[in-house]
C-alpha atoms as a PDB file:
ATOM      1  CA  UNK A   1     -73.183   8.469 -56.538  1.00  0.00           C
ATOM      2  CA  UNK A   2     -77.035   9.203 -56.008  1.00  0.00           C
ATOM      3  CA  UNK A   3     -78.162   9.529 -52.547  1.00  0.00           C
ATOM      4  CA  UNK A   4     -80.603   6.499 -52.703  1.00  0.00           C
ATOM      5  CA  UNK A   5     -77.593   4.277 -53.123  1.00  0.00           C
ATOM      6  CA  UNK A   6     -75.987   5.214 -50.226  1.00  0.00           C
ATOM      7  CA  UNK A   7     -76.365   3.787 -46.720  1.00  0.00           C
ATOM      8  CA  UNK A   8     -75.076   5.090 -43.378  1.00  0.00           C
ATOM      9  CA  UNK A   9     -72.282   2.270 -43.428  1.00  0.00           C
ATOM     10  CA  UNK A  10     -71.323   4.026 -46.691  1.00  0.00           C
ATOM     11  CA  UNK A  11     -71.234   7.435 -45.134  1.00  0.00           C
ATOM     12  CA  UNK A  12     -69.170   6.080 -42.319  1.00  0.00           C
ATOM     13  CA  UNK A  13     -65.849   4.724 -45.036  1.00  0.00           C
ATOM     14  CA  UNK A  14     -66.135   7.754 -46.551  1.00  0.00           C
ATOM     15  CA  UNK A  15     -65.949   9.959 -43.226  1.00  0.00           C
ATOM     16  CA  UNK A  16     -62.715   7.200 -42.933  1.00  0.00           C
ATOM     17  CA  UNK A  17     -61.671   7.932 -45.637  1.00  0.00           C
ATOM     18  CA  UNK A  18     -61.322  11.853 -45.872  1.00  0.00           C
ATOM     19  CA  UNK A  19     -59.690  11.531 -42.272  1.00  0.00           C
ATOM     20  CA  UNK A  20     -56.384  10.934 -44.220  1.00  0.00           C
ATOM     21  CA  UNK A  21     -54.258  13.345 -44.915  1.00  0.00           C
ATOM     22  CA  UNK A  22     -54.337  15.760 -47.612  1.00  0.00           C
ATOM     23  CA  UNK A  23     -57.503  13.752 -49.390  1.00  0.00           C
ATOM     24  CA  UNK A  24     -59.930  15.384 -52.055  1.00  0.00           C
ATOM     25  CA  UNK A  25     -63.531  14.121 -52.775  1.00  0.00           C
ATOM     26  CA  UNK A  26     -64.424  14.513 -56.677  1.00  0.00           C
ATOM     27  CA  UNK A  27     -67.096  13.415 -58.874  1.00  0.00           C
ATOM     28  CA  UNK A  28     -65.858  11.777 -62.178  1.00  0.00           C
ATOM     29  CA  UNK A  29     -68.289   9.734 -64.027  1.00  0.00           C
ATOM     30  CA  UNK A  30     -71.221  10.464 -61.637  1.00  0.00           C
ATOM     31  CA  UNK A  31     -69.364   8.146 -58.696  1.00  0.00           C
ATOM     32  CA  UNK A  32     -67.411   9.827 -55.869  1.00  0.00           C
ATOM     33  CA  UNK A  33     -63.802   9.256 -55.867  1.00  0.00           C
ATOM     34  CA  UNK A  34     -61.323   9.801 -52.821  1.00  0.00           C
ATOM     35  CA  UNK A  35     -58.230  11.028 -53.855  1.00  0.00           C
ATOM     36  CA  UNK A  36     -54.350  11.870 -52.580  1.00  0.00           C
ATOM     37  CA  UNK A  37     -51.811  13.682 -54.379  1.00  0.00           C
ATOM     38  CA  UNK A  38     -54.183  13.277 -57.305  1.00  0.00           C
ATOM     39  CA  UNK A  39     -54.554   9.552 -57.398  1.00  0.00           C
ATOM     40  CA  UNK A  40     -57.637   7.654 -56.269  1.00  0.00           C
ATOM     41  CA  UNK A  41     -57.865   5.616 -53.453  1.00  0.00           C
ATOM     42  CA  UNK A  42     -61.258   4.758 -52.998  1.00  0.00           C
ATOM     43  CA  UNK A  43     -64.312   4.803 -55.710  1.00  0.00           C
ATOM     44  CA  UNK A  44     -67.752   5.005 -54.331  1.00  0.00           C
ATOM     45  CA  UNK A  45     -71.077   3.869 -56.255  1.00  0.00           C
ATOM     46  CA  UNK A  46     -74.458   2.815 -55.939  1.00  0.00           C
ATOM     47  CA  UNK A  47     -76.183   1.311 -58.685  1.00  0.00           C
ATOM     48  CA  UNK A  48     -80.051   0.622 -57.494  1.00  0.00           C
ATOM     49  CA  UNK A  49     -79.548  -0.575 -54.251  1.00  0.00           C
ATOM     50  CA  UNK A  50     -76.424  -1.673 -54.629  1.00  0.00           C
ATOM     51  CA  UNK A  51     -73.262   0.054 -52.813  1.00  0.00           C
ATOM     52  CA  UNK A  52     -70.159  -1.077 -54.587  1.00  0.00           C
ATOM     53  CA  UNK A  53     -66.705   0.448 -53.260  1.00  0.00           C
ATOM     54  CA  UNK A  54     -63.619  -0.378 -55.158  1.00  0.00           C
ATOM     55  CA  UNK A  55     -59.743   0.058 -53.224  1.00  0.00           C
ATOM     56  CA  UNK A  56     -55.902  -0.667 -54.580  1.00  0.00           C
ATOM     57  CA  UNK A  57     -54.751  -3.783 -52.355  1.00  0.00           C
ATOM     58  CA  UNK A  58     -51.743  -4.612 -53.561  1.00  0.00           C
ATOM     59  CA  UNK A  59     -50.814  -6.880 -50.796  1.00  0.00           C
ATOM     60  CA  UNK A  60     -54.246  -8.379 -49.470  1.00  0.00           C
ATOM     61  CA  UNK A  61     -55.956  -8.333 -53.159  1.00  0.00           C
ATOM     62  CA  UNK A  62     -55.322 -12.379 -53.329  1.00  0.00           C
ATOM     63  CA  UNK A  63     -56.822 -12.752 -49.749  1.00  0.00           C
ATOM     64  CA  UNK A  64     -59.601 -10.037 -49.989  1.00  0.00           C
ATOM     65  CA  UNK A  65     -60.942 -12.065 -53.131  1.00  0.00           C
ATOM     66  CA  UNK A  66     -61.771 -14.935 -51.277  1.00  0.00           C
ATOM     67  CA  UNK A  67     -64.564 -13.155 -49.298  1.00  0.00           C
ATOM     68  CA  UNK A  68     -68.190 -13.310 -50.624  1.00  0.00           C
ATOM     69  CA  UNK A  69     -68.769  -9.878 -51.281  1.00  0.00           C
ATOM     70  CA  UNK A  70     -65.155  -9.267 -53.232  1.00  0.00           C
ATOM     71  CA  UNK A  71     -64.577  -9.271 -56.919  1.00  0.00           C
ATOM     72  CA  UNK A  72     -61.272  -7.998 -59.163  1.00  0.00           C
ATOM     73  CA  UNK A  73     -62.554  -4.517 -60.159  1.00  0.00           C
ATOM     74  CA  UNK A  74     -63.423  -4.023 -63.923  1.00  0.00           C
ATOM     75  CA  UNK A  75     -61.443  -1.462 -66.605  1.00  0.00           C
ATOM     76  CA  UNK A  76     -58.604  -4.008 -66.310  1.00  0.00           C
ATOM     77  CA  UNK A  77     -58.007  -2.357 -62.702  1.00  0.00           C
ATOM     78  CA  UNK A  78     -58.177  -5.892 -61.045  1.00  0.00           C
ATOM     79  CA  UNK A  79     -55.070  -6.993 -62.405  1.00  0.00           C
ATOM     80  CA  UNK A  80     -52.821  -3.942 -60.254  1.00  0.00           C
ATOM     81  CA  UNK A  81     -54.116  -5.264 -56.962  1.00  0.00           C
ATOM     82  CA  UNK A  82     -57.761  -3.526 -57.332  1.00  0.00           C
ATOM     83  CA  UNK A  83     -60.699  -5.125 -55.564  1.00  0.00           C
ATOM     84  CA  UNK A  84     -64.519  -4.082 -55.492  1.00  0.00           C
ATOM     85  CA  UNK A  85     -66.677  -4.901 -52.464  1.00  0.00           C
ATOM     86  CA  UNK A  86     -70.671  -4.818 -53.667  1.00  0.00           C
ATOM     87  CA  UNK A  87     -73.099  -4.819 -50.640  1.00  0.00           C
ATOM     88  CA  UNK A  88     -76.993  -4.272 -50.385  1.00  0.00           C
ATOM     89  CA  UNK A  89     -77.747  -0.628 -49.282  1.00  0.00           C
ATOM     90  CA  UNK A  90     -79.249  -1.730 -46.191  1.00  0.00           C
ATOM     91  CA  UNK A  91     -76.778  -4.189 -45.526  1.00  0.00           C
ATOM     92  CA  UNK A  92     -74.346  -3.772 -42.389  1.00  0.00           C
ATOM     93  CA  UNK A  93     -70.769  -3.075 -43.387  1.00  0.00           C
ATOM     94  CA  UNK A  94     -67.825  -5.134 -42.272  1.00  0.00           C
ATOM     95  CA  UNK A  95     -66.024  -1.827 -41.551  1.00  0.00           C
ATOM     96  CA  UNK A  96     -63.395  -2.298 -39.136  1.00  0.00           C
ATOM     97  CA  UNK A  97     -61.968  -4.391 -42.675  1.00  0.00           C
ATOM     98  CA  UNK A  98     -63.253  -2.093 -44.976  1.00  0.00           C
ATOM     99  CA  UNK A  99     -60.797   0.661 -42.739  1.00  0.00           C
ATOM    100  CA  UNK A 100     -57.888  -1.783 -43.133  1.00  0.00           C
ATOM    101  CA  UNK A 101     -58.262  -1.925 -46.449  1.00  0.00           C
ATOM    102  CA  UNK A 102     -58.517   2.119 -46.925  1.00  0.00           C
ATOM    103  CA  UNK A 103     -54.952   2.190 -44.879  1.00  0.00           C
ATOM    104  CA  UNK A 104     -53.850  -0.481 -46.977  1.00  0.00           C
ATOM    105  CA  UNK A 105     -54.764   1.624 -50.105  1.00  0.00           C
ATOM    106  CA  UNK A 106     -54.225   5.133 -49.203  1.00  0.00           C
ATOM    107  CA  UNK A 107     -50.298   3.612 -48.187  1.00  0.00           C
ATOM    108  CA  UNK A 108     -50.730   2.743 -51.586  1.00  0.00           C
ATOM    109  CA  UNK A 109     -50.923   5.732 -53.879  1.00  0.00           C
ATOM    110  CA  UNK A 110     -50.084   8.421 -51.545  1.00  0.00           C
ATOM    111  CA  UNK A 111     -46.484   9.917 -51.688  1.00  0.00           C
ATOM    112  CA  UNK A 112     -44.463   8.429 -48.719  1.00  0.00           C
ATOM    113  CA  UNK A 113     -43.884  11.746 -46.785  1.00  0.00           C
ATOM    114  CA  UNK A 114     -47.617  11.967 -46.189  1.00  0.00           C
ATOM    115  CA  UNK A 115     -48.106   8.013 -45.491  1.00  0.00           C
ATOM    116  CA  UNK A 116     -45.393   8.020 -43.027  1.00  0.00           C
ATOM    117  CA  UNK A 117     -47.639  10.808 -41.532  1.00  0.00           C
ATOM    118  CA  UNK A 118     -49.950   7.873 -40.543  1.00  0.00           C
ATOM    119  CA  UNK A 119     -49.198   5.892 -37.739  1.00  0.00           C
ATOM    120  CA  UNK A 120     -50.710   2.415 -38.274  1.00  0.00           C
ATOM    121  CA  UNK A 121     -54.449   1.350 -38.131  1.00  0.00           C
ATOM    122  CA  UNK A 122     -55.218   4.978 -39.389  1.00  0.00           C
ATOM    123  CA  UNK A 123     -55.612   8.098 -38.896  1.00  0.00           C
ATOM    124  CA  UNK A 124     -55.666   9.220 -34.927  1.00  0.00           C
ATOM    125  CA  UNK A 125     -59.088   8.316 -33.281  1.00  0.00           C
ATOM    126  CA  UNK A 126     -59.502   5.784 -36.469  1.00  0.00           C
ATOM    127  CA  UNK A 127     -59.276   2.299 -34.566  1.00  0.00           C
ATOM    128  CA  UNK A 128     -62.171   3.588 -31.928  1.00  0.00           C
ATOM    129  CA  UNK A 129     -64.524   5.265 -34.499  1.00  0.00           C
ATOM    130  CA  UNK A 130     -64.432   1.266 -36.051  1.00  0.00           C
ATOM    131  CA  UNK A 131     -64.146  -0.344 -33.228  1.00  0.00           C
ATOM    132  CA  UNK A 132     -61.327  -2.327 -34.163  1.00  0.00           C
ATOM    133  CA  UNK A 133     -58.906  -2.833 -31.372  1.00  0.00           C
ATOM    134  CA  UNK A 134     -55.799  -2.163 -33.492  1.00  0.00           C
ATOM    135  CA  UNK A 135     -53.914  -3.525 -36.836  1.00  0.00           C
ATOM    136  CA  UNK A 136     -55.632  -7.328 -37.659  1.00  0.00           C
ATOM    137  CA  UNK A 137     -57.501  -9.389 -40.192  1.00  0.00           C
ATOM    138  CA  UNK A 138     -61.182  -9.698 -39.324  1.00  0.00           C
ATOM    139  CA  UNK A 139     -63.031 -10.355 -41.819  1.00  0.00           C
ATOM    140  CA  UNK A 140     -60.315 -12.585 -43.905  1.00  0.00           C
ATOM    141  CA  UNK A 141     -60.101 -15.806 -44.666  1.00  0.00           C
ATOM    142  CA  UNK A 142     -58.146 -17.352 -41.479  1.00  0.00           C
ATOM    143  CA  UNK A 143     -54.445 -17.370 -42.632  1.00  0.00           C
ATOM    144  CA  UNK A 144     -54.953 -15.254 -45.727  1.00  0.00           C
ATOM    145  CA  UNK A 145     -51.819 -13.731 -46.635  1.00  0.00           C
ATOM    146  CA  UNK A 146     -49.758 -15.403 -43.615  1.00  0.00           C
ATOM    147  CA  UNK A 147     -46.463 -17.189 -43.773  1.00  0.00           C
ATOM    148  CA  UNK A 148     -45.680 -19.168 -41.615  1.00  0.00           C
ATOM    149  CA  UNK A 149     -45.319 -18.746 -37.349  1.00  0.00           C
ATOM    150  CA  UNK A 150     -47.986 -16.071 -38.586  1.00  0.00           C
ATOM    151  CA  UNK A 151     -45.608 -13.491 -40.393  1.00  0.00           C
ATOM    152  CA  UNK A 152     -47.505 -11.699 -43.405  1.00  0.00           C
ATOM    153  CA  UNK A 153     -45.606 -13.042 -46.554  1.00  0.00           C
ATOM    154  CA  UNK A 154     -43.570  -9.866 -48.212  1.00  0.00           C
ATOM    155  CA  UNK A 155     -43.112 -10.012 -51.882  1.00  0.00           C
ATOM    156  CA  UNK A 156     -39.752 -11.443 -53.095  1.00  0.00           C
ATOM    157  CA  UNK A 157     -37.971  -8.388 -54.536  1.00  0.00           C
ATOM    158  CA  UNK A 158     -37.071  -8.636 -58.686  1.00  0.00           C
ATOM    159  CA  UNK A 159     -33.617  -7.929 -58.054  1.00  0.00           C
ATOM    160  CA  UNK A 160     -31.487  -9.296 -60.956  1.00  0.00           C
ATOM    161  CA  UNK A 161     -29.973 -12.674 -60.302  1.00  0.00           C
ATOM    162  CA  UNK A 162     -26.134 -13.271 -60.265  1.00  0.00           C
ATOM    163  CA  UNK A 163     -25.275 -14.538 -64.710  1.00  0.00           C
ATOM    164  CA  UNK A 164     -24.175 -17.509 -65.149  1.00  0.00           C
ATOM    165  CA  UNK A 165     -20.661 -17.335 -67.469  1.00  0.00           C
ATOM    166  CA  UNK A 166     -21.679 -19.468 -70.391  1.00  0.00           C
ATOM    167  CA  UNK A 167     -18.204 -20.583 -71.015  1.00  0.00           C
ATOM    168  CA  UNK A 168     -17.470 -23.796 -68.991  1.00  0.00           C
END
């Protein structure tokens, strides 16, 4: 990622970002990558003056996709819950969201001994550094992703449904 791409609000996720535990910073294909246990988290670029940051969401993709500045990210990664934010360098970041969706992506790929290290809304001192005042939606479409009496829909699990005998 070249250094005329990236904006203070950029600097900020990725301070947010290597506050998790155990994370990595690489460089493949000229874009910075945040990484746990060897899977990536977070991608970082800037084309022109463009910031784009891409995150695994595999339970707000469907609501994240609704905002302006979301779109399924390319390589076939939008269909696994991936979603790429694009913003104008100088644009202000919506980054009390942008650090719910790094929790929401770091629970993601990271093995669940260190996740469980992370209490929620991040790691310690995370909520303040945002100024988010603890786990919530800003930024989403009102409702996204809510069930009703405003419980966050949970995927139905695949578990294999009783056979029918055939013989009647």
């Amino acid at each position: 990622m070249t250094k005329q791409a990236v904006g203070a609000g950029a600097e900020q996720v990725r301070a947010l970002a290597l506050a998790y535990p155990q994370t990595v910073e690489e460089f493949p294909w000229g874009h910075t990558a945040v990484k746990v246990g060897g899977k990536a988290f977070l991608f970082m670029g800037g084309e022109g003056d463009t910031l784009t940051l891409s995150m695994k969401l595999p339970a707000s993709h469907g609501a994240a996709l609704l905002l302006p500045f979301a779109s399924p990210t390319g390589y076939g990664l939008g269909k696994s819950g991936w979603v790429t934010a694009s913003f104008p360098k100088d644009a202000a970041l919506p980054i009390s969201l942008l650090a719910e969706w790094l929790e929401e992506s770091y629970r993601a790929v990271a093995p669940k001994k260190l996740s469980a290290l992370v209490e929620p809304g991040g790691p310690k001192g995370m909520s303040s550094a945002t100024g988010a005042k603890g786990p919530g939606r800003k930024g989403m479409a009102e409702g996204a992703g809510m069930g009703r009496g405003g419980r966050r829909l949970r995927r139905r699990s695949r578990r294999a449904q009783p056979r029918r005998s055939s013989t009647a």
